[in-house]
Protein backbone atom coordinates (compact mmCIF):
# COMPACT_ATOMS: atom_id res chain seq x y z
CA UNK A 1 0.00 0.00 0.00
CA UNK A 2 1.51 3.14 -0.97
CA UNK A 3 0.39 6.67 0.47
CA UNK A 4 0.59 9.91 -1.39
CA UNK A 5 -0.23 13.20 0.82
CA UNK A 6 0.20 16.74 0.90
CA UNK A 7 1.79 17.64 3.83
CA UNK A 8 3.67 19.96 5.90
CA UNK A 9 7.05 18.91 7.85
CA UNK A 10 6.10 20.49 10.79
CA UNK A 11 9.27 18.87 13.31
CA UNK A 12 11.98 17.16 13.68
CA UNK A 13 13.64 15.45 16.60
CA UNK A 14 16.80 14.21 17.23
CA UNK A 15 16.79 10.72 18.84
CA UNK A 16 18.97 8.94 21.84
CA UNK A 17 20.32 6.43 19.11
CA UNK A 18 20.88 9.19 16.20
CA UNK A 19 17.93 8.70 14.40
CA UNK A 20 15.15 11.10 13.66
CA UNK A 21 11.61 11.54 14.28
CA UNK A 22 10.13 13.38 11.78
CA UNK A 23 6.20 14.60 12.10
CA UNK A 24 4.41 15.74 9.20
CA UNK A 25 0.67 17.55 8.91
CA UNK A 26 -1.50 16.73 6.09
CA UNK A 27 -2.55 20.33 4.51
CA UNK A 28 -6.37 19.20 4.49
CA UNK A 29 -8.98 17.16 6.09
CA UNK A 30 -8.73 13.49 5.93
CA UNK A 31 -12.23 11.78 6.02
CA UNK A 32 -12.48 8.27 7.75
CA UNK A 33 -11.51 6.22 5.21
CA UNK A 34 -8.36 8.56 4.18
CA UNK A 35 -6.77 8.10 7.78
CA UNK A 36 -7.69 4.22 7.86
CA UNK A 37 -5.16 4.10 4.95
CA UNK A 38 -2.68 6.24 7.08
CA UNK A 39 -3.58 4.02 10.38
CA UNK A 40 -3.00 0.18 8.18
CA UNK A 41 0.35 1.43 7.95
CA UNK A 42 1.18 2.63 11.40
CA UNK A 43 4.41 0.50 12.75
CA UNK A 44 5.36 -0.07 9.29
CA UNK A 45 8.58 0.39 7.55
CA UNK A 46 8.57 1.74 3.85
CA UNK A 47 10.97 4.82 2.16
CA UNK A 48 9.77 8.58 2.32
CA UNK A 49 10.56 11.03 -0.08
CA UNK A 50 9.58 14.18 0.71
CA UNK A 51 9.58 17.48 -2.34
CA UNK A 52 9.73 20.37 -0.53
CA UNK A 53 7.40 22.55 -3.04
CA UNK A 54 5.14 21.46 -5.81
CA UNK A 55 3.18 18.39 -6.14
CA UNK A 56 4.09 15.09 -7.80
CA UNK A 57 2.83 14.51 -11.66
CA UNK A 58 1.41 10.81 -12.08
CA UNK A 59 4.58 9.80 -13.99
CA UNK A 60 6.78 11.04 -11.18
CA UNK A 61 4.57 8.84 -8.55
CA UNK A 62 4.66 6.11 -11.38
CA UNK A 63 8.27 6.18 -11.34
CA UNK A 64 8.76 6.36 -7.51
CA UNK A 65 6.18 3.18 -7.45
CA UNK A 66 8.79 1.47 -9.67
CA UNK A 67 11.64 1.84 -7.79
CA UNK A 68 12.45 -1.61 -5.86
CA UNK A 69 14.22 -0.02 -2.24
CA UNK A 70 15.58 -2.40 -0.57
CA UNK A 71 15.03 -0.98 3.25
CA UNK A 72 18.13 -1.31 5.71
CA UNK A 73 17.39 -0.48 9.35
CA UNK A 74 18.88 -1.93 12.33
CA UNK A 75 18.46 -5.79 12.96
CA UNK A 76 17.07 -6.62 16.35
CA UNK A 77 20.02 -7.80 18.14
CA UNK A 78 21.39 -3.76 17.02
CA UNK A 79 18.20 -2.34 18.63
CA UNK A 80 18.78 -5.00 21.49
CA UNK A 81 22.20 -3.71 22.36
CA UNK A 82 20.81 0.46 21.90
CA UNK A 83 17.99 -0.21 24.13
CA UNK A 84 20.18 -1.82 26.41
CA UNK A 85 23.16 0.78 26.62
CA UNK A 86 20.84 3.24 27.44
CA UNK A 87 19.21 1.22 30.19
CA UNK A 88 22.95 0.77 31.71
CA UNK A 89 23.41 4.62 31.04
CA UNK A 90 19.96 5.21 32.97
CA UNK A 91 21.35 3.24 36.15
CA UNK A 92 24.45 5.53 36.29
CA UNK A 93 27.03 3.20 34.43
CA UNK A 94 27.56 1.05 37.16
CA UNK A 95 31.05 -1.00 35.78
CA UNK A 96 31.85 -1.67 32.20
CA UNK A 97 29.20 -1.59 29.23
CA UNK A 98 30.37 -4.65 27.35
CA UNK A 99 30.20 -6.30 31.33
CA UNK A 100 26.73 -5.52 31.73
CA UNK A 101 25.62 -6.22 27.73
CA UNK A 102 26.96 -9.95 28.76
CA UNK A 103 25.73 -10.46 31.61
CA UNK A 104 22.71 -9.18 31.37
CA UNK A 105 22.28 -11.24 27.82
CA UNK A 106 23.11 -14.13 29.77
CA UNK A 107 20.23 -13.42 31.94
CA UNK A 108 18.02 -13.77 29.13
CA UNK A 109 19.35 -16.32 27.69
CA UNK A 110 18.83 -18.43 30.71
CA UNK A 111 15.11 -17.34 31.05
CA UNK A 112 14.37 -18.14 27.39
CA UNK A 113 16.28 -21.84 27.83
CA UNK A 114 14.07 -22.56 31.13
CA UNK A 115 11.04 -22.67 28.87
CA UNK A 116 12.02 -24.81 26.34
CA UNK A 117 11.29 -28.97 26.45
């Protein structure tokens, strides 16, 4: 499902792990139906690409719909180890990172291997 808009980039926020949230406003009213197309794609991954004045002619959209992206993000265990160094850096940074990422891995590790047959 693709979803064209008008919009307005109305903020941008700089993230603990360096990425960006971005917030955009459509320019009109969306009816029902409009934002159920926005809301099916809410947690979703997908590309933006954002032209800053204008609108898009149908062969430009054509063209962007042709264009195979292949999406790179962080893999879990990345977003794992993020999540986790900022949970060490919220207790103070009580010994070494790499310490804690290990043990506290371990810890899981264990929990997940006490539920299996």
């Amino acid at each position: 499902m693709n979803l064209l808009r008008q919009v307005t980039l109305d903020r941008s926020n700089r993230k603990k792990d360096k990425s960006v949230s971005i917030t955009f406003i459509t320019d009109t009213e969306q009816s029902t139906d409009e934002f159920m197309e926005i809301d099916k794609l809410t947690d979703t991954m997908g590309v933006l690409y954002y032209k800053a004045h204008g609108s898009l002619t149908q062969q430009e959209v054509d063209e962007l719909d042709k264009v195979d992206v292949e999406l790179e993000g962080k893999t879990k265990s990345k977003r794992l180890r993020a999540v986790m160094y900022v949970y060490w850096k919220q207790l103070g940074e009580q010994g070494d990172f790499k310490e804690f990422y290990s043990s506290y891995m371990e810890k899981i590790i264990e929990k997940i291997k006490t539920k299996l047959d």
